[in-house]
Protein backbone atom coordinates (compact mmCIF):
# COMPACT_ATOMS: atom_id res chain seq x y z
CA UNK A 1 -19.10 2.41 -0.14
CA UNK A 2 -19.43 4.33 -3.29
CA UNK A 3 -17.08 2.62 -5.55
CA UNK A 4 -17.75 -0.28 -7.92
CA UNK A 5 -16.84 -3.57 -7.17
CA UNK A 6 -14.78 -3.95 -9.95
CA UNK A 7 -12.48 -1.03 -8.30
CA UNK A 8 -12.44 -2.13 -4.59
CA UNK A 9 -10.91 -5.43 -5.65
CA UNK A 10 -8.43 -3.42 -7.15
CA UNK A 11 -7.20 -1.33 -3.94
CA UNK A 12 -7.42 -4.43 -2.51
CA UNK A 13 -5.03 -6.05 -4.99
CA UNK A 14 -2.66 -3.16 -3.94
CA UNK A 15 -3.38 -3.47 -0.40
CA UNK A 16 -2.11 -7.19 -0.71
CA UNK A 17 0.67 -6.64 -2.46
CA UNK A 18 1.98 -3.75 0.19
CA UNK A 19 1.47 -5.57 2.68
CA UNK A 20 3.00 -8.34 1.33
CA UNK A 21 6.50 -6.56 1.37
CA UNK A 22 6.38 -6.52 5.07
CA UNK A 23 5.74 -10.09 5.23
CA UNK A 24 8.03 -11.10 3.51
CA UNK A 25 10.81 -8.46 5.29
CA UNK A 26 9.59 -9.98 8.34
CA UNK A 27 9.72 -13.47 7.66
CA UNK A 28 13.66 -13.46 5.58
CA UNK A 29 14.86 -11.25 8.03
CA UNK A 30 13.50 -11.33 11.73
CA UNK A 31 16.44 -12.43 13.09
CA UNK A 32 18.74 -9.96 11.70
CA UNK A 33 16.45 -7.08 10.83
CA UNK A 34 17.95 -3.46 11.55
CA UNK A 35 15.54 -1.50 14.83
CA UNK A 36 13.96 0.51 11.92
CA UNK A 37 12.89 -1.70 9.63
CA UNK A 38 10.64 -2.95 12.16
CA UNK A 39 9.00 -0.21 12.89
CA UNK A 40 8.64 0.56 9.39
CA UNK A 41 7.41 -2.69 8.77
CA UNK A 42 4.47 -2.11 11.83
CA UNK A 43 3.84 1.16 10.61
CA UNK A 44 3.22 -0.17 7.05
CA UNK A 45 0.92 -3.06 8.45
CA UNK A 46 -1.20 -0.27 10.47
CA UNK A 47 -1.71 1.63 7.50
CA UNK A 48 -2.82 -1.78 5.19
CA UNK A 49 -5.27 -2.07 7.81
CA UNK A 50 -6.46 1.63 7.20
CA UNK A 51 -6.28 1.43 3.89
CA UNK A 52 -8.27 -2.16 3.79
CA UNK A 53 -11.21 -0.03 6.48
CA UNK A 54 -11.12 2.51 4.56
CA UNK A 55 -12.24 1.19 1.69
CA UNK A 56 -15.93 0.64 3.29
CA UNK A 57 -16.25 4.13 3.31
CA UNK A 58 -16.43 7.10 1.64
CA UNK A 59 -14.51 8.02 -1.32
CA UNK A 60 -12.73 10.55 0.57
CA UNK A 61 -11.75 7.41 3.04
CA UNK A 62 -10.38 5.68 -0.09
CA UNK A 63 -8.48 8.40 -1.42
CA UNK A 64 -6.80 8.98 2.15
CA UNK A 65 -6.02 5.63 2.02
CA UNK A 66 -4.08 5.75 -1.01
CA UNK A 67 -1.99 8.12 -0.55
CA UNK A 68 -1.33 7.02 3.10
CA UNK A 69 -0.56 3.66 1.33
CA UNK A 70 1.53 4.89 -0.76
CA UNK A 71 3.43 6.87 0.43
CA UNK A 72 4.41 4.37 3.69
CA UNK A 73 5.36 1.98 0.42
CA UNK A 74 7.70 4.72 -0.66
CA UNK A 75 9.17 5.47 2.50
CA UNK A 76 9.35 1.54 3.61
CA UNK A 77 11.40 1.30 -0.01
CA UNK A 78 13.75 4.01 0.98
CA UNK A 79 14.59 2.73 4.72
CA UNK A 80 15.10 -0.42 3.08
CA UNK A 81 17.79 0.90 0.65
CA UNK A 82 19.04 2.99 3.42
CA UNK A 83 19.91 -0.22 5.07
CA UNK A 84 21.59 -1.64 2.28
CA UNK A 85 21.23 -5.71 3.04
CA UNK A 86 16.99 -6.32 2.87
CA UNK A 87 16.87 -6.92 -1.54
CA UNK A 88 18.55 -5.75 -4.22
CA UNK A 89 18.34 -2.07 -5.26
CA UNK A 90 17.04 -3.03 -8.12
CA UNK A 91 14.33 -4.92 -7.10
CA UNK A 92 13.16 -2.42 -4.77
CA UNK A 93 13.50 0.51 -6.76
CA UNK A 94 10.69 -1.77 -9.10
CA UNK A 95 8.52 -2.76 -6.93
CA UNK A 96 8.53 1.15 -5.53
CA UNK A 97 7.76 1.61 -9.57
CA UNK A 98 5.18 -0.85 -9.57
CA UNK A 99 3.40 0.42 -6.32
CA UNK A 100 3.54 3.94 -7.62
CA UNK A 101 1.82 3.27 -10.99
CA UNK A 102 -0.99 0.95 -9.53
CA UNK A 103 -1.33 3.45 -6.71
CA UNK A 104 -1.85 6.38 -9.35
CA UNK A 105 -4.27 4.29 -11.35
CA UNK A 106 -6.29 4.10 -8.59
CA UNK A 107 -6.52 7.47 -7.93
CA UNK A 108 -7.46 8.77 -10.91
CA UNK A 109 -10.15 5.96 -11.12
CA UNK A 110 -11.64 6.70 -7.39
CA UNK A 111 -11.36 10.68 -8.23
CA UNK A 112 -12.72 10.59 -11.91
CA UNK A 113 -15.09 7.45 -11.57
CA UNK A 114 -18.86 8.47 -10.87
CA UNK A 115 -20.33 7.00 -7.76
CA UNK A 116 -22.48 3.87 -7.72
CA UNK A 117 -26.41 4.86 -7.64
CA UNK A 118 -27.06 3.13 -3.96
CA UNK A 119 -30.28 0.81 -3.77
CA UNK A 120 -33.64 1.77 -2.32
């Protein structure tokens, strides 16, 4: 764990709020929800999980994370437009927005910020 505090809480922060897109999918539609929206919805909880693990390790760990994280975000997004009946395209096509920009912040700041000195 070589990244300030300050910046885990902030993959975190993203972590929540990808995950939280499956939740919610889940929970509006689990009676109606289209065969491939729930495995995109599983498949975007397993990689949360690696992203929130990940995040204990190395920098290189975090930075796999990321991108894994984001880019199951942006293919979750485009099933769910695919589909036609999960939000508004809108609303997705923000959120995707959203996701992306936090998700590049954090990339640059894991790549470009110096590690923490560890304590002896």
């Amino acid at each position: 764990m070589d990244q300030p505090l300050w910046q885990i809480l902030f993959n975190i922060g993203l972590i929540g709020f990808v995950a939280r897109r499956a939740a919610f999918g889940l929970a509006l539609h689990a009676d109606r929800t289209h065969p491939a929206l729930w495995g995109v919805y599983v498949a975007l909880c397993l990689v949360c999980a690696f992203a929130g693990v990940a995040i204990l390790f190395s920098r290189r760990w975090v930075i796999a994370g990321l991108v894994a994280l984001v880019g199951a975000y942006t293919v979750t997004t485009f099933v769910e437009l695919g589909i036609g009946d999960v939000a508004p395209p809108a609303a997705l096509l923000a959120e995707l927005a959203v996701a992306l920009a936090g998700g590049a912040a954090l990339l640059v700041l894991a790549i470009k910020t110096p590690p923490e000195p560890s304590p002896r």
